[in-house]
PDB file of N, CA and C in Angstrom:
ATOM      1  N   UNK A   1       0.856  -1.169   0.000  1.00  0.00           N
ATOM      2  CA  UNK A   1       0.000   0.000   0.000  1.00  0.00           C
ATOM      3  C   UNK A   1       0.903   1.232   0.000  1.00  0.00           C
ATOM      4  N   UNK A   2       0.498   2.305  -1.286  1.00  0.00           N
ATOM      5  CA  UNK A   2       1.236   3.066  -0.984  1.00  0.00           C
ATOM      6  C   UNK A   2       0.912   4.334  -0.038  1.00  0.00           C
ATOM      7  N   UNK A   3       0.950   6.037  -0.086  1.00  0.00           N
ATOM      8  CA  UNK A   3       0.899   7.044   0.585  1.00  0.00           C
ATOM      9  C   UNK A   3      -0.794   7.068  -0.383  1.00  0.00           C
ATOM     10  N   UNK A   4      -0.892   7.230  -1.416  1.00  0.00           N
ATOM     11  CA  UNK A   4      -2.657   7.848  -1.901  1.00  0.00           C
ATOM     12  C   UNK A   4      -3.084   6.716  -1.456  1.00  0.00           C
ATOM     13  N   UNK A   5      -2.979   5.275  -1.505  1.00  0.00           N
ATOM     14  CA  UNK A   5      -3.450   4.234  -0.951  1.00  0.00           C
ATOM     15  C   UNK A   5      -4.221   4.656   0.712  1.00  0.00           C
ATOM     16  N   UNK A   6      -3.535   4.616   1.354  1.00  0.00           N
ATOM     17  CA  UNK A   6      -3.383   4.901   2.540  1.00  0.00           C
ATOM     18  C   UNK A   6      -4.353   5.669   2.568  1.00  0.00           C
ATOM     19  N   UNK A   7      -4.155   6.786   1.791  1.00  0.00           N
ATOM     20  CA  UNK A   7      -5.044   7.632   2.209  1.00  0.00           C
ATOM     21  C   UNK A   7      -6.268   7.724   1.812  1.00  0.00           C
ATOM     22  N   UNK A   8      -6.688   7.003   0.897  1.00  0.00           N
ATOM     23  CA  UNK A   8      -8.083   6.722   0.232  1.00  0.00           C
ATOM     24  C   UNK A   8      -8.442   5.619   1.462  1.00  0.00           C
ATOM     25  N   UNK A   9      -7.893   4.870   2.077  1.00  0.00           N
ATOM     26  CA  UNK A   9      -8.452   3.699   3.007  1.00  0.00           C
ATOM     27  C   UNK A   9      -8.900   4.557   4.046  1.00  0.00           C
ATOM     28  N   UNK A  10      -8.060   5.643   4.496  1.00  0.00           N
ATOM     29  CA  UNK A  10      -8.126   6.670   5.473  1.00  0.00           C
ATOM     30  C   UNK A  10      -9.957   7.348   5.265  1.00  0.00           C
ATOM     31  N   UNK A  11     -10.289   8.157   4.197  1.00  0.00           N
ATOM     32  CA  UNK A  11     -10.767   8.599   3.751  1.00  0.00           C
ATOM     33  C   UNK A  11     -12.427   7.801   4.077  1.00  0.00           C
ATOM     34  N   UNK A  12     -12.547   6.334   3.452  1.00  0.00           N
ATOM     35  CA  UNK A  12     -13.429   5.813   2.975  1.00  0.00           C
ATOM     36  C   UNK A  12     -13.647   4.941   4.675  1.00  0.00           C
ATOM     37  N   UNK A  13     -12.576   4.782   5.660  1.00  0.00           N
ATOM     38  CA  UNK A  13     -12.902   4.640   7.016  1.00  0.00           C
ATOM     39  C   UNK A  13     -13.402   5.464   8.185  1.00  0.00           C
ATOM     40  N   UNK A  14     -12.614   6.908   7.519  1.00  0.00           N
ATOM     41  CA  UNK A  14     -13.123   7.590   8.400  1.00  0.00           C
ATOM     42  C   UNK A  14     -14.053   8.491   8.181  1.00  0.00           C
ATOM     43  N   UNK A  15     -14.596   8.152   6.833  1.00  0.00           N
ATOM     44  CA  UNK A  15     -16.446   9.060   6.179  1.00  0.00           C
ATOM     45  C   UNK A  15     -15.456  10.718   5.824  1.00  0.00           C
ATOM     46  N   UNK A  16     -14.474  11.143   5.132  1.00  0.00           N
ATOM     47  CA  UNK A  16     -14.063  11.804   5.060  1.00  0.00           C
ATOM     48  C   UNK A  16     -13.554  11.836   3.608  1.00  0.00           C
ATOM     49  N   UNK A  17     -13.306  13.499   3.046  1.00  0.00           N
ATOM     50  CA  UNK A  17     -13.497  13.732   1.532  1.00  0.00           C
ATOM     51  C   UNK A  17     -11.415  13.070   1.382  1.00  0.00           C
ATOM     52  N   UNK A  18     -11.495  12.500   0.305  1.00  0.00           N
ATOM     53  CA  UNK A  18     -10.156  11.939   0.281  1.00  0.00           C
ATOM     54  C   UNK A  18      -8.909  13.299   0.240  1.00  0.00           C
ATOM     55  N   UNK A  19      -9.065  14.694  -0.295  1.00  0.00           N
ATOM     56  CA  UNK A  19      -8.382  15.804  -0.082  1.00  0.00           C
ATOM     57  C   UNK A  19      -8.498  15.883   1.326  1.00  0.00           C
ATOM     58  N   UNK A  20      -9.086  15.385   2.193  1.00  0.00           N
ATOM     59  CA  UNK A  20      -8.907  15.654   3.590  1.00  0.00           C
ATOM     60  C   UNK A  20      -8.381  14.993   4.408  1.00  0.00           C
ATOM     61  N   UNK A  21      -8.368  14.012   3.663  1.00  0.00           N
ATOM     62  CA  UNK A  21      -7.640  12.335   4.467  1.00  0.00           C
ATOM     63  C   UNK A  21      -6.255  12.518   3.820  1.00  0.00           C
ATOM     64  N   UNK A  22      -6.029  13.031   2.628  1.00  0.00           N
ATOM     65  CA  UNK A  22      -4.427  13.581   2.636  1.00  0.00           C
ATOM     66  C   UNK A  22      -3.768  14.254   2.844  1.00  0.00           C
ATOM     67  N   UNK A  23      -4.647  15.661   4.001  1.00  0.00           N
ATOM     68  CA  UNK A  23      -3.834  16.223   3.851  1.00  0.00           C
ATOM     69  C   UNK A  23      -3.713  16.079   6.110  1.00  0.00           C
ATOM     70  N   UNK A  24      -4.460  15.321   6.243  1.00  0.00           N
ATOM     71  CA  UNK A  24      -4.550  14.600   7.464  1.00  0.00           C
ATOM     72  C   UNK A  24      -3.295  13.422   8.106  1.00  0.00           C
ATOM     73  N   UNK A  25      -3.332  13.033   6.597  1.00  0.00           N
ATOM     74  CA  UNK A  25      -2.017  11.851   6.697  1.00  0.00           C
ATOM     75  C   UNK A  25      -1.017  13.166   6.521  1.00  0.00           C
ATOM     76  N   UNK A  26      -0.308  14.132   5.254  1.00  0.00           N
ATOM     77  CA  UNK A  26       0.640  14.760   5.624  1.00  0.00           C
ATOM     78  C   UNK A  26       1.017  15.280   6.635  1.00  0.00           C
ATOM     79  N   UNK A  27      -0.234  15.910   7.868  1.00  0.00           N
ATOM     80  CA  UNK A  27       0.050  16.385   9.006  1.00  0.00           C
ATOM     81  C   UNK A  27       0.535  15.478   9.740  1.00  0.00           C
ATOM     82  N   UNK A  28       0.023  14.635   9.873  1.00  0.00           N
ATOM     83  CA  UNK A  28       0.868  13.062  10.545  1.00  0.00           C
ATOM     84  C   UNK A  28       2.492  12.570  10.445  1.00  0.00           C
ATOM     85  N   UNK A  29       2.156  13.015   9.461  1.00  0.00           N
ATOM     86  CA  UNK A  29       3.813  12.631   8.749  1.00  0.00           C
ATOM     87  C   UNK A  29       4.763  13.838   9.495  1.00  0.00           C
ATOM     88  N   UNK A  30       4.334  14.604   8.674  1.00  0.00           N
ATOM     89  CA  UNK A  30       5.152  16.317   9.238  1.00  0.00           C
ATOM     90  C   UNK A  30       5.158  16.145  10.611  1.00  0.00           C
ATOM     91  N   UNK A  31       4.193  16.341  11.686  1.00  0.00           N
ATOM     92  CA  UNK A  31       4.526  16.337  13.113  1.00  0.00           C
ATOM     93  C   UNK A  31       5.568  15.528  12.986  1.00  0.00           C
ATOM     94  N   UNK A  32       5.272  14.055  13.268  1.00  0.00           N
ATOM     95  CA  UNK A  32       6.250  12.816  13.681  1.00  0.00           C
ATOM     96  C   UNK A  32       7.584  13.782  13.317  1.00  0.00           C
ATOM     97  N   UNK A  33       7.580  13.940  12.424  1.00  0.00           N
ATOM     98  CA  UNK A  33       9.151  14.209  11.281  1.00  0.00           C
ATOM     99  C   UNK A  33       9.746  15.859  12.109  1.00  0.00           C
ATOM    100  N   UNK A  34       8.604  16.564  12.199  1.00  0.00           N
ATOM    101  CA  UNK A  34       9.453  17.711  13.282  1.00  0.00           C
ATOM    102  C   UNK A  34       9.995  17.169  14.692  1.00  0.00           C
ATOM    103  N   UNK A  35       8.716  16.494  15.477  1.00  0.00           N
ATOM    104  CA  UNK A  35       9.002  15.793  16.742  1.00  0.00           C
ATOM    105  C   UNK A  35       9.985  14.747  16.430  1.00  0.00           C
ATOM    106  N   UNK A  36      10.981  14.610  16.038  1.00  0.00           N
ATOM    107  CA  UNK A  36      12.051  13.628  15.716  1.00  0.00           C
ATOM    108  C   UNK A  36      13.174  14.146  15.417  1.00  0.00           C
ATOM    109  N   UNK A  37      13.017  14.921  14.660  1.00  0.00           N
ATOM    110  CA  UNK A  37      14.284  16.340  14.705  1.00  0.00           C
ATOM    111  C   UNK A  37      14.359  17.074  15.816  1.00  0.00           C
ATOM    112  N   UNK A  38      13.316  17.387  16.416  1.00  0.00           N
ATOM    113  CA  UNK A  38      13.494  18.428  17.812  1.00  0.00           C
ATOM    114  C   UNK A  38      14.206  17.381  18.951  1.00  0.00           C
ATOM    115  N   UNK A  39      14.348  16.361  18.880  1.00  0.00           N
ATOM    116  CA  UNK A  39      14.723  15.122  19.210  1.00  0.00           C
ATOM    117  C   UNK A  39      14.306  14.086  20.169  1.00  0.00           C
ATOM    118  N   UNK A  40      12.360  14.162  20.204  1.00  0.00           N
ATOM    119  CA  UNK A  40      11.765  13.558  20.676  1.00  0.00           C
ATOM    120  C   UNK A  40      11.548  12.654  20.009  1.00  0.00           C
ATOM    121  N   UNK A  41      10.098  12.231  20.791  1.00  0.00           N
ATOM    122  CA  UNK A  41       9.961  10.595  20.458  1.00  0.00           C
ATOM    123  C   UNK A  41       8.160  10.788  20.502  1.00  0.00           C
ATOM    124  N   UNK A  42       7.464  10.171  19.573  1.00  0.00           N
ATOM    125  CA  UNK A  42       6.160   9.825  19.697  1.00  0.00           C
ATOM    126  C   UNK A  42       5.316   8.650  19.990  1.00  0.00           C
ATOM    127  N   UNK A  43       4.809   8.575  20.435  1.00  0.00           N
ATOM    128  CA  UNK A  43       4.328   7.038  21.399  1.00  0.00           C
ATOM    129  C   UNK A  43       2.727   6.898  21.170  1.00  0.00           C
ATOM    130  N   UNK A  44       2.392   6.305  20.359  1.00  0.00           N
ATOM    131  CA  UNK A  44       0.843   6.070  20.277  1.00  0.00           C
ATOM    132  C   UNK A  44       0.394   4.375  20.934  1.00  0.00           C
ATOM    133  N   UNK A  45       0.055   4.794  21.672  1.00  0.00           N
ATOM    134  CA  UNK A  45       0.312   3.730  22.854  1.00  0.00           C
ATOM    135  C   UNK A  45      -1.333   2.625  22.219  1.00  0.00           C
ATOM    136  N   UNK A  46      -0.683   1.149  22.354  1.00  0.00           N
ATOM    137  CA  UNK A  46      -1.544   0.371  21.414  1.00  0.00           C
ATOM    138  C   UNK A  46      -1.193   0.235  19.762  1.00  0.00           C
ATOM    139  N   UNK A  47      -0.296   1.433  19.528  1.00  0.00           N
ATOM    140  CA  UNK A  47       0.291   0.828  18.351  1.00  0.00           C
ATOM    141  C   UNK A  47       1.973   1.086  18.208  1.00  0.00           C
ATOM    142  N   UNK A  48       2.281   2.131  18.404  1.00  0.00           N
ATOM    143  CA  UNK A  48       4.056   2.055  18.875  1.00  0.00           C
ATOM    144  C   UNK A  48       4.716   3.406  19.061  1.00  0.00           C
ATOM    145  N   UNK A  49       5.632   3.200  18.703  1.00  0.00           N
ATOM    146  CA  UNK A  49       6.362   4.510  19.306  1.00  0.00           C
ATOM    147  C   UNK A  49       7.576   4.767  18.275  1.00  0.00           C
ATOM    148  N   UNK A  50       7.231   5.786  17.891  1.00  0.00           N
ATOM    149  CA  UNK A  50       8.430   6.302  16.782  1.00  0.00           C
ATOM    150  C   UNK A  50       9.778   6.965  17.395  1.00  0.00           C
ATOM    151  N   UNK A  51      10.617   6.786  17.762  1.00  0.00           N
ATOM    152  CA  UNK A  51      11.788   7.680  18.116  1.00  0.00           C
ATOM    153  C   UNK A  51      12.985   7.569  17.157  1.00  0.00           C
ATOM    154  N   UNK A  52      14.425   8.266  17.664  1.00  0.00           N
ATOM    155  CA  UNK A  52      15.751   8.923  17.034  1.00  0.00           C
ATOM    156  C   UNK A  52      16.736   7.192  17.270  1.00  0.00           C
ATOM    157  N   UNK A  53      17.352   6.601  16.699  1.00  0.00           N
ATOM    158  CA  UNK A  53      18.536   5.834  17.116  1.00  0.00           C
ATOM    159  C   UNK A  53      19.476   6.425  17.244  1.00  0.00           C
ATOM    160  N   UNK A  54      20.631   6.461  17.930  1.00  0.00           N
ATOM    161  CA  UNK A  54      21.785   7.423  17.890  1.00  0.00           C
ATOM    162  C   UNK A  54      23.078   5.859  17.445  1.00  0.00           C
ATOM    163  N   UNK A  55      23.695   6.092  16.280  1.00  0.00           N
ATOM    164  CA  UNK A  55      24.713   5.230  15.903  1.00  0.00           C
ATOM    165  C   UNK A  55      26.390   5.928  16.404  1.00  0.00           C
ATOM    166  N   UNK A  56      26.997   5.388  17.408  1.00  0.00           N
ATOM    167  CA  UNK A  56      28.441   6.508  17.528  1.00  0.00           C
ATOM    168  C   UNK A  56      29.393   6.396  16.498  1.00  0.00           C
ATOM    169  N   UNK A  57      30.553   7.370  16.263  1.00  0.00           N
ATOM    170  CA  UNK A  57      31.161   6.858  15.449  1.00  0.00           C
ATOM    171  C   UNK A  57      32.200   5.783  15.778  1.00  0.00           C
ATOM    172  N   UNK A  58      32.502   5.062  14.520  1.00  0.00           N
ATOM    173  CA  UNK A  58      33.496   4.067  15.019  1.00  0.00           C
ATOM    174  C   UNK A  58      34.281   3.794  12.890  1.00  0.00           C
ATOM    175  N   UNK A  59      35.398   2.727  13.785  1.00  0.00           N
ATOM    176  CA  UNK A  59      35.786   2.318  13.010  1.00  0.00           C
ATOM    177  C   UNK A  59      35.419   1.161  12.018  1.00  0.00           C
ATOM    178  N   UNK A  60      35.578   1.240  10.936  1.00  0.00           N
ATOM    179  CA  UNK A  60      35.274   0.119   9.722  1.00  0.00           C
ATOM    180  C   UNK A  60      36.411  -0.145   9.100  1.00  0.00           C
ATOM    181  N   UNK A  61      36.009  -1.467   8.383  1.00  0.00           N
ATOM    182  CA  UNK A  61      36.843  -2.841   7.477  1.00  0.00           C
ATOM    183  C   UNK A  61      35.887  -1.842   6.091  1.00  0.00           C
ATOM    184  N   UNK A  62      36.967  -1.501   5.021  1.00  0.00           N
ATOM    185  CA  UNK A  62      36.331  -1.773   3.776  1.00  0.00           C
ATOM    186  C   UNK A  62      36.275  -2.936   3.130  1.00  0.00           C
ATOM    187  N   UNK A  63      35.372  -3.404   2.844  1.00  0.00           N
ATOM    188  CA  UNK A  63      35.357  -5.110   2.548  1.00  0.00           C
ATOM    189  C   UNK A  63      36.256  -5.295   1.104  1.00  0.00           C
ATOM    190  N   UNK A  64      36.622  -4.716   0.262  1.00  0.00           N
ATOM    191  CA  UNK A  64      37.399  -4.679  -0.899  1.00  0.00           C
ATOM    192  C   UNK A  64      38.704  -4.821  -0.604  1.00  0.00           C
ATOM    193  N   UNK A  65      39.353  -3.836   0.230  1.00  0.00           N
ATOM    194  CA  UNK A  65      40.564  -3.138   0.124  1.00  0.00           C
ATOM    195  C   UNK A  65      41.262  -3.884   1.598  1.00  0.00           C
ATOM    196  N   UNK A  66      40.063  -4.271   2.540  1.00  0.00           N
ATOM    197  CA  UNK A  66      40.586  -4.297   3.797  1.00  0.00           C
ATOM    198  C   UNK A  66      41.582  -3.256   4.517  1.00  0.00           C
ATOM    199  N   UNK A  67      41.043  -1.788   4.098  1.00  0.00           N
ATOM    200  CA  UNK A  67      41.252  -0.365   4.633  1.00  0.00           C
ATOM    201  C   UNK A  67      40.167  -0.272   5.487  1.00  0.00           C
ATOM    202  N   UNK A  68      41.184   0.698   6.800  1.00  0.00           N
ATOM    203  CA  UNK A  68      40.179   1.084   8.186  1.00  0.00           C
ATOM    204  C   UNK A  68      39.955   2.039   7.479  1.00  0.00           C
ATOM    205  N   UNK A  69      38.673   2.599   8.067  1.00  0.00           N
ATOM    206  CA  UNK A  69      38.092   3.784   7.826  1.00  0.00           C
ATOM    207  C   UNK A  69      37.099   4.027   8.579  1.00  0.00           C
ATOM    208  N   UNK A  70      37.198   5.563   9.188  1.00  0.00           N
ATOM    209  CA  UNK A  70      36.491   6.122  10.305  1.00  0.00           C
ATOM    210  C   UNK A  70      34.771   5.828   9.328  1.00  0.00           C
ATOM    211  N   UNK A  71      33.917   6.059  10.141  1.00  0.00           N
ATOM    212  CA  UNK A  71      32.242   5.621   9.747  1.00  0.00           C
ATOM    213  C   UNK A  71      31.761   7.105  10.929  1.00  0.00           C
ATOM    214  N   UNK A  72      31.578   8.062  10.364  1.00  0.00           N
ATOM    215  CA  UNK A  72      30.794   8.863  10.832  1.00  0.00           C
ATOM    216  C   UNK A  72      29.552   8.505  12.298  1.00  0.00           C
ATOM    217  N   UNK A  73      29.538   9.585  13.188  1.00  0.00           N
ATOM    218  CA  UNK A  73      28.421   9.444  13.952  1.00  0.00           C
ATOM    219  C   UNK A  73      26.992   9.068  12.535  1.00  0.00           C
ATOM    220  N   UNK A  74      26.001   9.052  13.092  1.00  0.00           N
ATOM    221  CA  UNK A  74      24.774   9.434  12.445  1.00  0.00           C
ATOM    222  C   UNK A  74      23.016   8.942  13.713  1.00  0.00           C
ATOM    223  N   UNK A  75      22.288   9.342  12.923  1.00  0.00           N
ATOM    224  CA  UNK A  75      20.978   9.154  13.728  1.00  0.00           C
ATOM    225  C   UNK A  75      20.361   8.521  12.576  1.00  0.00           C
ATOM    226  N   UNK A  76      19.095   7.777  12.719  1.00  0.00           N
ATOM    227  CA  UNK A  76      18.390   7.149  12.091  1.00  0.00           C
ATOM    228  C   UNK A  76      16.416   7.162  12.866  1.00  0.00           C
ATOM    229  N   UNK A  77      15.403   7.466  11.862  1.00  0.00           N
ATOM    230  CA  UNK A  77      14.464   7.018  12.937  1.00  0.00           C
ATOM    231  C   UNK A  77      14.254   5.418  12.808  1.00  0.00           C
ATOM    232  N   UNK A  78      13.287   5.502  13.473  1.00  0.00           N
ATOM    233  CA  UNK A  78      12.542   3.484  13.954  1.00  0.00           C
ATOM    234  C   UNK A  78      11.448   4.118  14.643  1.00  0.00           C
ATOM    235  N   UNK A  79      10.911   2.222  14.608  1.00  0.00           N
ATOM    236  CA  UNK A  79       9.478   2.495  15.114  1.00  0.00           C
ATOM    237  C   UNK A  79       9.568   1.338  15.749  1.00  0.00           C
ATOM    238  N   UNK A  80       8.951   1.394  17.097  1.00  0.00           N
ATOM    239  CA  UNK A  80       8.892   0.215  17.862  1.00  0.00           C
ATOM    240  C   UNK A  80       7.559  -0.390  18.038  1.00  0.00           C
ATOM    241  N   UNK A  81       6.608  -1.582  17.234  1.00  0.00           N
ATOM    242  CA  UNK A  81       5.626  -1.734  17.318  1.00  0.00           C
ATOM    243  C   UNK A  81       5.431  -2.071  19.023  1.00  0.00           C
ATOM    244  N   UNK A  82       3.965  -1.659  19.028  1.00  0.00           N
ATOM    245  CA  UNK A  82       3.475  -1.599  20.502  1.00  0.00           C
ATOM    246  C   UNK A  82       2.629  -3.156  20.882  1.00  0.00           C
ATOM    247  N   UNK A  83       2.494  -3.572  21.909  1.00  0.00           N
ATOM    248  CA  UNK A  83       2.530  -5.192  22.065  1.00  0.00           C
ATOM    249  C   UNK A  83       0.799  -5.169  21.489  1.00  0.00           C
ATOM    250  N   UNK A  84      -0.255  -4.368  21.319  1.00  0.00           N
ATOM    251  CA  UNK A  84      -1.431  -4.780  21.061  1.00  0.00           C
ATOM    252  C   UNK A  84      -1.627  -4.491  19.185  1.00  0.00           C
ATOM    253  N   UNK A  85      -0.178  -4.017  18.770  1.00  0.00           N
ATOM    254  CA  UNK A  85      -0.232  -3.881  17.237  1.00  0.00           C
ATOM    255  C   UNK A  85       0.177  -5.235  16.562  1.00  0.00           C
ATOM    256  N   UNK A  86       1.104  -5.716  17.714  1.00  0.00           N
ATOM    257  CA  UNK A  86       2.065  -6.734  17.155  1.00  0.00           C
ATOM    258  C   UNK A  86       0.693  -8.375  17.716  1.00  0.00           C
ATOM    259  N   UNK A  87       0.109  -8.333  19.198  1.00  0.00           N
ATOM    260  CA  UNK A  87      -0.619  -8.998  18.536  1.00  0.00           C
ATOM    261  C   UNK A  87      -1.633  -9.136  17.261  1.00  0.00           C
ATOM    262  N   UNK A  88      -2.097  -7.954  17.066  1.00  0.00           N
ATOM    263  CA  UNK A  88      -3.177  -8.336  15.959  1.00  0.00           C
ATOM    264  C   UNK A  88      -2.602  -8.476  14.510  1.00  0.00           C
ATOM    265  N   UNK A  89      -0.897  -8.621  14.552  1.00  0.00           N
ATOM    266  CA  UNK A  89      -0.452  -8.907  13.347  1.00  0.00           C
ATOM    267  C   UNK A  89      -0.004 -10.642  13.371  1.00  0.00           C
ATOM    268  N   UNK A  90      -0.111 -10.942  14.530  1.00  0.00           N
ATOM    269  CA  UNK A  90       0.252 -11.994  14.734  1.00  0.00           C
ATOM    270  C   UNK A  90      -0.959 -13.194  14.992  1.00  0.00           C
ATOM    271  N   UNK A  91      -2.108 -12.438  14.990  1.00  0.00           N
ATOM    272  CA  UNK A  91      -3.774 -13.173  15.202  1.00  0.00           C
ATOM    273  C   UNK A  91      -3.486 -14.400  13.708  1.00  0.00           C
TER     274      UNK A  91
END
């Protein structure tokens, strides 16, 4: 399923005009995506919780050359499904 997907399912579940269910899902998106940069975490409790990974930097093997080479810090998001999402994927 893609993003108009989504949002037509959005739309036709929640009795709502599909320009409204997309632009409902973009607000969704956008928060999460500011609240993740500001460097929180969002928690929709019953389905999961989106937060920041923090990776430190370290050293690497180039697998070719077998040259070290420094590997930058970086951040990444994730999502941690919440135990009543993960049962009903698992029903």
């Amino acid at each position: 399923m893609n993003k108009t997907e989504l949002a037509n399912k959005m739309a036709e579940k929640a009795g709502l005009k599909k320009a409204d269910a997309e632009k409902a899902l973009k607000a969704f998106i956008d928060t999460v995506t500011e609240e993740l940069v500001n460097g929180g975490d969002v928690r929709l409790v019953g389905f999961g919780t989106f937060d920041v990974n923090t990776r430190n930097a370290r050293t690497g093997v180039n697998p070719r050359t077998g040259e070290k080479m420094e590997i930058a810090a970086s951040k990444s998001p994730r999502f941690k499904a919440g135990k009543a999402f993960k049962d009903a994927v698992n029903k």
